[in-house]
PDB file of N, CA and C in Angstrom:
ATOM      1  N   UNK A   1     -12.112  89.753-154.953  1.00  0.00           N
ATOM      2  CA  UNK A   1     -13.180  89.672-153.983  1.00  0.00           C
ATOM      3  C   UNK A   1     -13.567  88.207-153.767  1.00  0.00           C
ATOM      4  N   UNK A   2     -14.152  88.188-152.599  1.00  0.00           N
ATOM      5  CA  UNK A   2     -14.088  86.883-152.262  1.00  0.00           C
ATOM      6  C   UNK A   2     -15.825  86.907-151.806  1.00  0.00           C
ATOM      7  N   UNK A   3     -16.768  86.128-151.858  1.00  0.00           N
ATOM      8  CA  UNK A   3     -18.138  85.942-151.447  1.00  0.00           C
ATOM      9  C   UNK A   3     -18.641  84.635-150.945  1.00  0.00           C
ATOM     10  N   UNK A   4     -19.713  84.981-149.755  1.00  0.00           N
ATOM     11  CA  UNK A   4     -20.290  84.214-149.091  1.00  0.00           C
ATOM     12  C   UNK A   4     -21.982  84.425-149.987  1.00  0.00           C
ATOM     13  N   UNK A   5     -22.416  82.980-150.394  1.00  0.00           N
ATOM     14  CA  UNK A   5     -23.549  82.853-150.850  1.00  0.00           C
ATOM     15  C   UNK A   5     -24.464  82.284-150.429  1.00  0.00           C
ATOM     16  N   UNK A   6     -25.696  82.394-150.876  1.00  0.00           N
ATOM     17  CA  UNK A   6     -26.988  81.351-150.303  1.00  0.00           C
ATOM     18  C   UNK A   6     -27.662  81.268-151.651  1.00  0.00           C
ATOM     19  N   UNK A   7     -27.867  79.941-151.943  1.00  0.00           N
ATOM     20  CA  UNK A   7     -28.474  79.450-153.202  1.00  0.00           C
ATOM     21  C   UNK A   7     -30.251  78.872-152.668  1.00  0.00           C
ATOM     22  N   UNK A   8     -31.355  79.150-153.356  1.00  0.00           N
ATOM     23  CA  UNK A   8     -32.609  78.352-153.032  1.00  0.00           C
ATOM     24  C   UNK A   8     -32.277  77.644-154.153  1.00  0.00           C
ATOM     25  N   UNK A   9     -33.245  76.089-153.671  1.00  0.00           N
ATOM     26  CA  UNK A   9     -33.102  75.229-154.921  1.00  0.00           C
ATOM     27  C   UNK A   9     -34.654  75.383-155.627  1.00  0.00           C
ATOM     28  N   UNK A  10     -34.994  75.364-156.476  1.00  0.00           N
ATOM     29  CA  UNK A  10     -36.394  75.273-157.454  1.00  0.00           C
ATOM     30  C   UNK A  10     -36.863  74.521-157.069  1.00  0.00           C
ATOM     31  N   UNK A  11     -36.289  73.288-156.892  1.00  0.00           N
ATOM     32  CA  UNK A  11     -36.851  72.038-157.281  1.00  0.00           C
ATOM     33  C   UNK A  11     -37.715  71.584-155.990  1.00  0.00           C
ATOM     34  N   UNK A  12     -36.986  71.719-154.309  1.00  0.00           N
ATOM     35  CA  UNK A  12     -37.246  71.728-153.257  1.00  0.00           C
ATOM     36  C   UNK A  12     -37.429  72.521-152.232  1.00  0.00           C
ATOM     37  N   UNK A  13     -36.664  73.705-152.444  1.00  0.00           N
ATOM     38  CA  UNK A  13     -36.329  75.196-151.862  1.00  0.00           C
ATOM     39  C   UNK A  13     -35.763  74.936-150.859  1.00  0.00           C
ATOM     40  N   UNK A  14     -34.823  73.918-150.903  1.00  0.00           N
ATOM     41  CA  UNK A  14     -33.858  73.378-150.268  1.00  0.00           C
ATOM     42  C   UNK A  14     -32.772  74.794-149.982  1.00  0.00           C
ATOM     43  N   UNK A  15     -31.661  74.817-148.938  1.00  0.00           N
ATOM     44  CA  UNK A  15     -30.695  76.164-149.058  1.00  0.00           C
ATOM     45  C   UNK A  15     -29.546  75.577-148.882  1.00  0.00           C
ATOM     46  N   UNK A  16     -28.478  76.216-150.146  1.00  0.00           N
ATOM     47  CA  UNK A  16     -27.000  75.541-149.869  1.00  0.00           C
ATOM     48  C   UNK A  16     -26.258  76.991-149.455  1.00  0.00           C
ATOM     49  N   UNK A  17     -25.216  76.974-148.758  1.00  0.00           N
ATOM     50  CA  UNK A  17     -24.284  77.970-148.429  1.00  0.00           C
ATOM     51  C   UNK A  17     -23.111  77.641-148.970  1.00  0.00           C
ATOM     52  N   UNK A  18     -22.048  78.709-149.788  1.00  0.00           N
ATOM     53  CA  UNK A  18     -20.627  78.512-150.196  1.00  0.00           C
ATOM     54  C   UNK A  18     -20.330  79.892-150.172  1.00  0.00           C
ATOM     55  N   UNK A  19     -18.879  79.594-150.578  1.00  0.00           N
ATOM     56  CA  UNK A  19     -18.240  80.564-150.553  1.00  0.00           C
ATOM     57  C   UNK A  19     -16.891  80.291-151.807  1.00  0.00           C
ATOM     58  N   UNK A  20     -16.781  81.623-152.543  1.00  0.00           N
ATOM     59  CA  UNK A  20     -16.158  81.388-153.592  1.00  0.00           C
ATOM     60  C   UNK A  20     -15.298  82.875-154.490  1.00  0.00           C
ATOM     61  N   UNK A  21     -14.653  82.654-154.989  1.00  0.00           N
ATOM     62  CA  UNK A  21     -14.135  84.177-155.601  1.00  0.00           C
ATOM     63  C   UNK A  21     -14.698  84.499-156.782  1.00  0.00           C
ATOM     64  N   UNK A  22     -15.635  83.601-157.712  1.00  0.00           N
ATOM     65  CA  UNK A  22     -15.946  84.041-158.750  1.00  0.00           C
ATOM     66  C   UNK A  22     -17.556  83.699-158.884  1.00  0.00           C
ATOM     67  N   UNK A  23     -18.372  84.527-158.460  1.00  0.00           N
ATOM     68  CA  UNK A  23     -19.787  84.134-157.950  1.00  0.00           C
ATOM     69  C   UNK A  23     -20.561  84.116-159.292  1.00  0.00           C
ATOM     70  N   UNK A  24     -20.755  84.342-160.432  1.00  0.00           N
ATOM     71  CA  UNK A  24     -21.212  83.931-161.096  1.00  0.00           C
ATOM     72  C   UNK A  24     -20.661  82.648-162.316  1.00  0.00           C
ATOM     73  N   UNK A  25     -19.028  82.378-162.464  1.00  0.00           N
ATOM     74  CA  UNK A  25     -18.965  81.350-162.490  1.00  0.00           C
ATOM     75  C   UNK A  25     -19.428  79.760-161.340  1.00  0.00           C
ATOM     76  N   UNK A  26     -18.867  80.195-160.805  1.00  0.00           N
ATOM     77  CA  UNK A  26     -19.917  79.304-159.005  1.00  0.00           C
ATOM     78  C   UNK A  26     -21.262  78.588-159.213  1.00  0.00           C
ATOM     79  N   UNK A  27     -22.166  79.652-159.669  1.00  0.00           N
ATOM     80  CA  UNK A  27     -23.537  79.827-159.910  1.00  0.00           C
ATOM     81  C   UNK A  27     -23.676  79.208-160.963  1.00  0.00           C
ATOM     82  N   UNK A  28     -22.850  79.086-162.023  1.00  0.00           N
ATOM     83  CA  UNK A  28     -23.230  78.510-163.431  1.00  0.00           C
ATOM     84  C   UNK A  28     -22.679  77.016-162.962  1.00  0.00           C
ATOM     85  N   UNK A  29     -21.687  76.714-162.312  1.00  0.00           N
ATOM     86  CA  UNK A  29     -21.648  75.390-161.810  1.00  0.00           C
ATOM     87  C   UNK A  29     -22.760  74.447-161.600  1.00  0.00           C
ATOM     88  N   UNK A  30     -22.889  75.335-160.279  1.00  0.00           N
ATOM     89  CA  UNK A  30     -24.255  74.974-159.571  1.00  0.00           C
ATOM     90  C   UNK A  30     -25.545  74.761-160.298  1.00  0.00           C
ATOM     91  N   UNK A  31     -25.540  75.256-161.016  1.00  0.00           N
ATOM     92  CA  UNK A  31     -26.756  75.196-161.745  1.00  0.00           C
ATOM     93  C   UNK A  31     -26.858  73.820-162.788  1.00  0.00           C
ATOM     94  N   UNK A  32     -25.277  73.817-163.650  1.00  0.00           N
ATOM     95  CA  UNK A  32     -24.696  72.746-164.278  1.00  0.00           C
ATOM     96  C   UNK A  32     -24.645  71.570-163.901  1.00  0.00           C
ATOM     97  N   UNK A  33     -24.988  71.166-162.729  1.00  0.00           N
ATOM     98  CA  UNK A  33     -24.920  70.070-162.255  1.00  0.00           C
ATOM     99  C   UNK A  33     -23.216  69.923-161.745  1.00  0.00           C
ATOM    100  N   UNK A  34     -22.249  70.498-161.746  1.00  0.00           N
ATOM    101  CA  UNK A  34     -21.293  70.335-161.332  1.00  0.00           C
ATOM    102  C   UNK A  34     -20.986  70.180-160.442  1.00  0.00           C
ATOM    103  N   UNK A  35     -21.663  69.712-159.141  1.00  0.00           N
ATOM    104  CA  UNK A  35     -20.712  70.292-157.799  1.00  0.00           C
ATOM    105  C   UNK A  35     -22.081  68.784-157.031  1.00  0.00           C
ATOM    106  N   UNK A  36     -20.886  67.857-156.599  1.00  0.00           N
ATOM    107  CA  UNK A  36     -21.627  66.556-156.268  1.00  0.00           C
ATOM    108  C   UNK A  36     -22.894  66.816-154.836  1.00  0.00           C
ATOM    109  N   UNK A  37     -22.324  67.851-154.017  1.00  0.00           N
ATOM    110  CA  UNK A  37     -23.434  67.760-152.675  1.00  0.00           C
ATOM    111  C   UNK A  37     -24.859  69.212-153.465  1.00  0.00           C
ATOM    112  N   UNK A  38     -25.018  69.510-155.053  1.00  0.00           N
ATOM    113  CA  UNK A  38     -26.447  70.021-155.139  1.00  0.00           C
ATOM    114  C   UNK A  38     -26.723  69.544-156.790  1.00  0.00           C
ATOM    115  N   UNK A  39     -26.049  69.163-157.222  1.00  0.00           N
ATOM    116  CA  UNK A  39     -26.316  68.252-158.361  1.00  0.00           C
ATOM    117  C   UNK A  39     -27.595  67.851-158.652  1.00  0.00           C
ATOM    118  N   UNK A  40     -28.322  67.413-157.467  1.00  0.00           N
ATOM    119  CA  UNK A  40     -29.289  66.685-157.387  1.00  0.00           C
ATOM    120  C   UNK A  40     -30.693  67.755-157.377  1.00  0.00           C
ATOM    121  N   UNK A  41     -30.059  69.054-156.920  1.00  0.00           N
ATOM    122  CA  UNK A  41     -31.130  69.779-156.834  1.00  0.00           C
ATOM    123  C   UNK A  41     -31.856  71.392-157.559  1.00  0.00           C
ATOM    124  N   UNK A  42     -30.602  70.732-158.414  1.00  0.00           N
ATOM    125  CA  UNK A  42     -30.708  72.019-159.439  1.00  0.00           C
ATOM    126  C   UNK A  42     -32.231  72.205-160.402  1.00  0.00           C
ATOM    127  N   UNK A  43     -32.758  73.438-160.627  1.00  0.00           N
ATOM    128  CA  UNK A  43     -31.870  74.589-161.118  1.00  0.00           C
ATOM    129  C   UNK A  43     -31.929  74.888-159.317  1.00  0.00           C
ATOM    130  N   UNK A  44     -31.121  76.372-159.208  1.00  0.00           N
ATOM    131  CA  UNK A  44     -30.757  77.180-158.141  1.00  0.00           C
ATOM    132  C   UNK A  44     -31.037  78.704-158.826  1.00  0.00           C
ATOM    133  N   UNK A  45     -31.521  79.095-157.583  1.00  0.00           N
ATOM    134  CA  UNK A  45     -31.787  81.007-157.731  1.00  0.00           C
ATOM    135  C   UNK A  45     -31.089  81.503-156.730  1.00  0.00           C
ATOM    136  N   UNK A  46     -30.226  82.433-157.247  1.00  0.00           N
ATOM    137  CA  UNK A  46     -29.160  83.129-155.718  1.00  0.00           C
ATOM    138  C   UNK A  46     -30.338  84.004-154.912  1.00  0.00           C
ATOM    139  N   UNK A  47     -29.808  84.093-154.115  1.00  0.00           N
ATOM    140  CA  UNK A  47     -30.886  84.318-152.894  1.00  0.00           C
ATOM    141  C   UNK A  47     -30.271  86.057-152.137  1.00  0.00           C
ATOM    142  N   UNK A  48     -28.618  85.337-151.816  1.00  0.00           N
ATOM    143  CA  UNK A  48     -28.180  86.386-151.087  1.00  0.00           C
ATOM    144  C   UNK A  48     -26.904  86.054-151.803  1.00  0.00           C
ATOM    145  N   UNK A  49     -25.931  87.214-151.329  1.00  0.00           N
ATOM    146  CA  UNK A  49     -24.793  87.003-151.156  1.00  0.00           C
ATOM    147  C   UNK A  49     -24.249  88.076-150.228  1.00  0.00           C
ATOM    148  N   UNK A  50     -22.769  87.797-149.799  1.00  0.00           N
ATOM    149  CA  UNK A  50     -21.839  89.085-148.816  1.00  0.00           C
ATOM    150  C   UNK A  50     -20.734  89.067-149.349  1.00  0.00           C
ATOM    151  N   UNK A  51     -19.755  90.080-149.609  1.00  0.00           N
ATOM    152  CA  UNK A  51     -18.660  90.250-150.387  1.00  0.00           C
ATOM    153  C   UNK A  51     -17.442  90.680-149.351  1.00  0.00           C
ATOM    154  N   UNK A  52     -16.202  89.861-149.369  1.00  0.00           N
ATOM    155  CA  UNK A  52     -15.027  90.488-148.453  1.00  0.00           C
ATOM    156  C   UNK A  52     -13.732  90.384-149.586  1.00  0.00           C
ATOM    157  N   UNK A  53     -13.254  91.315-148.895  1.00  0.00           N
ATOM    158  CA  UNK A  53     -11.629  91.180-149.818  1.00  0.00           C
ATOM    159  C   UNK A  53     -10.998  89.845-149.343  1.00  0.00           C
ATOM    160  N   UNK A  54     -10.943  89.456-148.344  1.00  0.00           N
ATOM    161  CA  UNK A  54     -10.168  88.260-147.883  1.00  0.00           C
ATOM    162  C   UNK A  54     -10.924  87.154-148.043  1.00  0.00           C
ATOM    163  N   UNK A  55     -10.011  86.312-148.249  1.00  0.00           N
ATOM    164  CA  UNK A  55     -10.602  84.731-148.187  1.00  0.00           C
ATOM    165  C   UNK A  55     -10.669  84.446-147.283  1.00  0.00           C
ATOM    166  N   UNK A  56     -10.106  84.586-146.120  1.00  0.00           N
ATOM    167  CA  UNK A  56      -9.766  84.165-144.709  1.00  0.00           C
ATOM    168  C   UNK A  56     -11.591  84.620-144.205  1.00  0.00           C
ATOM    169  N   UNK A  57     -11.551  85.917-144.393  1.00  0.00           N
ATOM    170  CA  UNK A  57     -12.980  86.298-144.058  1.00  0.00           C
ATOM    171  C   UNK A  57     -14.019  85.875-144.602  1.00  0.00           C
ATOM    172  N   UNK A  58     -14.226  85.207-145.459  1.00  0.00           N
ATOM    173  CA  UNK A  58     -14.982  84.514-146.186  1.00  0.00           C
ATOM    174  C   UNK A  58     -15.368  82.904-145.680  1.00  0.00           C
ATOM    175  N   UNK A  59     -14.231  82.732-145.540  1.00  0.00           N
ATOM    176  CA  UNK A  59     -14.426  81.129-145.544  1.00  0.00           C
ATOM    177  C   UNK A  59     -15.051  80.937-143.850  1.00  0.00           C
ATOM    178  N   UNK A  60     -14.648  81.895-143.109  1.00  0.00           N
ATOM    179  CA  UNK A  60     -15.004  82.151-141.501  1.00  0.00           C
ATOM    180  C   UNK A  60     -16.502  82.005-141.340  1.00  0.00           C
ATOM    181  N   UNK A  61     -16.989  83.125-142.370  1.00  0.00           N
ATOM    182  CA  UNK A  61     -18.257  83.573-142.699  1.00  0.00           C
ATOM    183  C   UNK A  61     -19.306  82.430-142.655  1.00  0.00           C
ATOM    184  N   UNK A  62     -18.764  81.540-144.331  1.00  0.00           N
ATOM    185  CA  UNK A  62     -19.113  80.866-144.644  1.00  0.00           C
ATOM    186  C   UNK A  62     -19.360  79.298-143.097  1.00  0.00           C
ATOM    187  N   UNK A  63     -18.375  79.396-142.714  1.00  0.00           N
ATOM    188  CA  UNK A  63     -17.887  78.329-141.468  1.00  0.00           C
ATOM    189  C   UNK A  63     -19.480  78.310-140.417  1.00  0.00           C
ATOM    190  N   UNK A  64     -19.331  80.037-140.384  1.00  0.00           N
ATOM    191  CA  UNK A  64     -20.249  80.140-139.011  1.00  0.00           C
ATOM    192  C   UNK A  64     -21.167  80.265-139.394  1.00  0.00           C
ATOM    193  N   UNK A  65     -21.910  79.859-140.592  1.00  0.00           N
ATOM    194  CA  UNK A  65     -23.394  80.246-140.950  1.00  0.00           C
ATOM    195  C   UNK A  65     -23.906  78.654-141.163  1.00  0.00           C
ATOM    196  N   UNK A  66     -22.811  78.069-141.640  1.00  0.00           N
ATOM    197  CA  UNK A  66     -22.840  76.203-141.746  1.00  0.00           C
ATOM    198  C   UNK A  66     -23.066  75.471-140.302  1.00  0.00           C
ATOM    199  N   UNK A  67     -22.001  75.551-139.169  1.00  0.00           N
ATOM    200  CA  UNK A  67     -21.856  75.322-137.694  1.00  0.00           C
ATOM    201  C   UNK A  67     -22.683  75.712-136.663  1.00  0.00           C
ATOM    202  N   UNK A  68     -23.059  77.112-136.713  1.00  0.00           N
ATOM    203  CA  UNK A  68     -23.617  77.586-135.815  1.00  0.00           C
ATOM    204  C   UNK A  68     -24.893  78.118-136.168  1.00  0.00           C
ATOM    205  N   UNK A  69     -26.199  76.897-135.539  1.00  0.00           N
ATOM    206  CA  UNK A  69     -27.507  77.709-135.856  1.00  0.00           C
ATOM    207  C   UNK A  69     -28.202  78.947-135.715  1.00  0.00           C
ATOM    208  N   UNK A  70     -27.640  79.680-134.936  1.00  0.00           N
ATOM    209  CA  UNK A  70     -27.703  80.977-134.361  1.00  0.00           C
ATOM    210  C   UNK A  70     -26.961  82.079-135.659  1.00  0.00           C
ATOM    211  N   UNK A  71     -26.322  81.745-136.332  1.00  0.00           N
ATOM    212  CA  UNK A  71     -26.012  83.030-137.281  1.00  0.00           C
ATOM    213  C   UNK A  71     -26.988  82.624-138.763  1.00  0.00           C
ATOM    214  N   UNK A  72     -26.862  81.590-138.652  1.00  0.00           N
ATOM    215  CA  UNK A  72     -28.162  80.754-139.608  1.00  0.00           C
ATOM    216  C   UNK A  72     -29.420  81.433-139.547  1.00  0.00           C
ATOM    217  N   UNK A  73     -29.721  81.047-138.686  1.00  0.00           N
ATOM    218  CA  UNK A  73     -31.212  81.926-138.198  1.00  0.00           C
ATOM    219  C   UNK A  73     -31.374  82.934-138.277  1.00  0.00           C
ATOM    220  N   UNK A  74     -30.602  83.995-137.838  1.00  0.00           N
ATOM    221  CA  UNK A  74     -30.641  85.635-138.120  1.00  0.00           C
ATOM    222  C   UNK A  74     -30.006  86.107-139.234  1.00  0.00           C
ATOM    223  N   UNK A  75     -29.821  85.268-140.227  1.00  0.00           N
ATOM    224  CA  UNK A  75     -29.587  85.406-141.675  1.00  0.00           C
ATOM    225  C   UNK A  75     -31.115  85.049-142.238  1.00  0.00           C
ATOM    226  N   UNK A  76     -31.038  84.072-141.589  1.00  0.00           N
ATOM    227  CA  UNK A  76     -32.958  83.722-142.486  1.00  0.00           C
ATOM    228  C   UNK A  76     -33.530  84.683-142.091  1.00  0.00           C
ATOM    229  N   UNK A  77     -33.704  85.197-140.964  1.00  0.00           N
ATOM    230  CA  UNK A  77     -34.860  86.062-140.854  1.00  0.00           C
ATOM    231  C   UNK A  77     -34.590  87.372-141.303  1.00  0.00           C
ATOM    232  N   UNK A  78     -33.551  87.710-141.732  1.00  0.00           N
ATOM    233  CA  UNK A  78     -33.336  89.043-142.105  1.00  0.00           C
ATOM    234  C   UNK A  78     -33.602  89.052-143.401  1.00  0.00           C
ATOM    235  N   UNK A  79     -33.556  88.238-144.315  1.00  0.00           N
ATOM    236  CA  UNK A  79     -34.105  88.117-145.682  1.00  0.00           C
ATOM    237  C   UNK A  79     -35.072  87.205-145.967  1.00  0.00           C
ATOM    238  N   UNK A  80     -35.969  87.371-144.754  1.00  0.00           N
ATOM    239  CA  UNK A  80     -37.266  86.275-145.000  1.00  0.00           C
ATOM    240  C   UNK A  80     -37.641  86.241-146.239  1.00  0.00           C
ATOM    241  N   UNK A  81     -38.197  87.781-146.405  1.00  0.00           N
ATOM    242  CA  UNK A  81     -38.684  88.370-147.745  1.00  0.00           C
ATOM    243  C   UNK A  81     -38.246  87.735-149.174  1.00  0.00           C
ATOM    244  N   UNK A  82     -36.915  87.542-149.170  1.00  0.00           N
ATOM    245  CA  UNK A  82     -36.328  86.974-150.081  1.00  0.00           C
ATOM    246  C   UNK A  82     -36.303  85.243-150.077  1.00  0.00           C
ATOM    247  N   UNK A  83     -36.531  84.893-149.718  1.00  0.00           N
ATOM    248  CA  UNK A  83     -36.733  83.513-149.131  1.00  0.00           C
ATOM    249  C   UNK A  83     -38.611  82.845-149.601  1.00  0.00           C
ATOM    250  N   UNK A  84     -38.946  83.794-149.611  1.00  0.00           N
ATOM    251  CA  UNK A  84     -40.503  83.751-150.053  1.00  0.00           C
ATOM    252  C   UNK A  84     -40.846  83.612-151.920  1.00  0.00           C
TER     253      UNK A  84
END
């Protein structure tokens, strides 16, 4: 399985998006300071995630939620709740 994520940061409630096959190794990264563009903003609380068999579908996912403010947005608002 392959997953599209959304991390809040603690520190700022800053939001990072990835995508990865092993979501709780990922997460322990992230949190670790491992990964140079959130390093800075750790700890992290997973927020969301979406699960596909393909990588291809994943990384798409991941693409159009980064690029295009419009799938951004109706991702935020659909888990405002969670975001709070």
């Amino acid at each position: 399985m392959y997953y599209v994520y959304l991390l809040k940061s603690k520190k700022d409630e800053s939001l990072y998006i990835g995508y990865t096959n092993d979501l709780k190794r990922r997460f322990e990264e992230h949190n670790n300071g491992e990964n140079k563009s959130t390093k800075f903003k750790t700890p992290f609380e997973l927020v969301y995630y979406e699960s596909y068999r393909a990588r291809s579908d994943a990384k798409i996912r991941e693409q159009a939620l980064k690029k295009h403010a419009q799938a951004y947005t109706t991702l935020k608002q659909r888990i405002a709740n969670s975001l709070t």
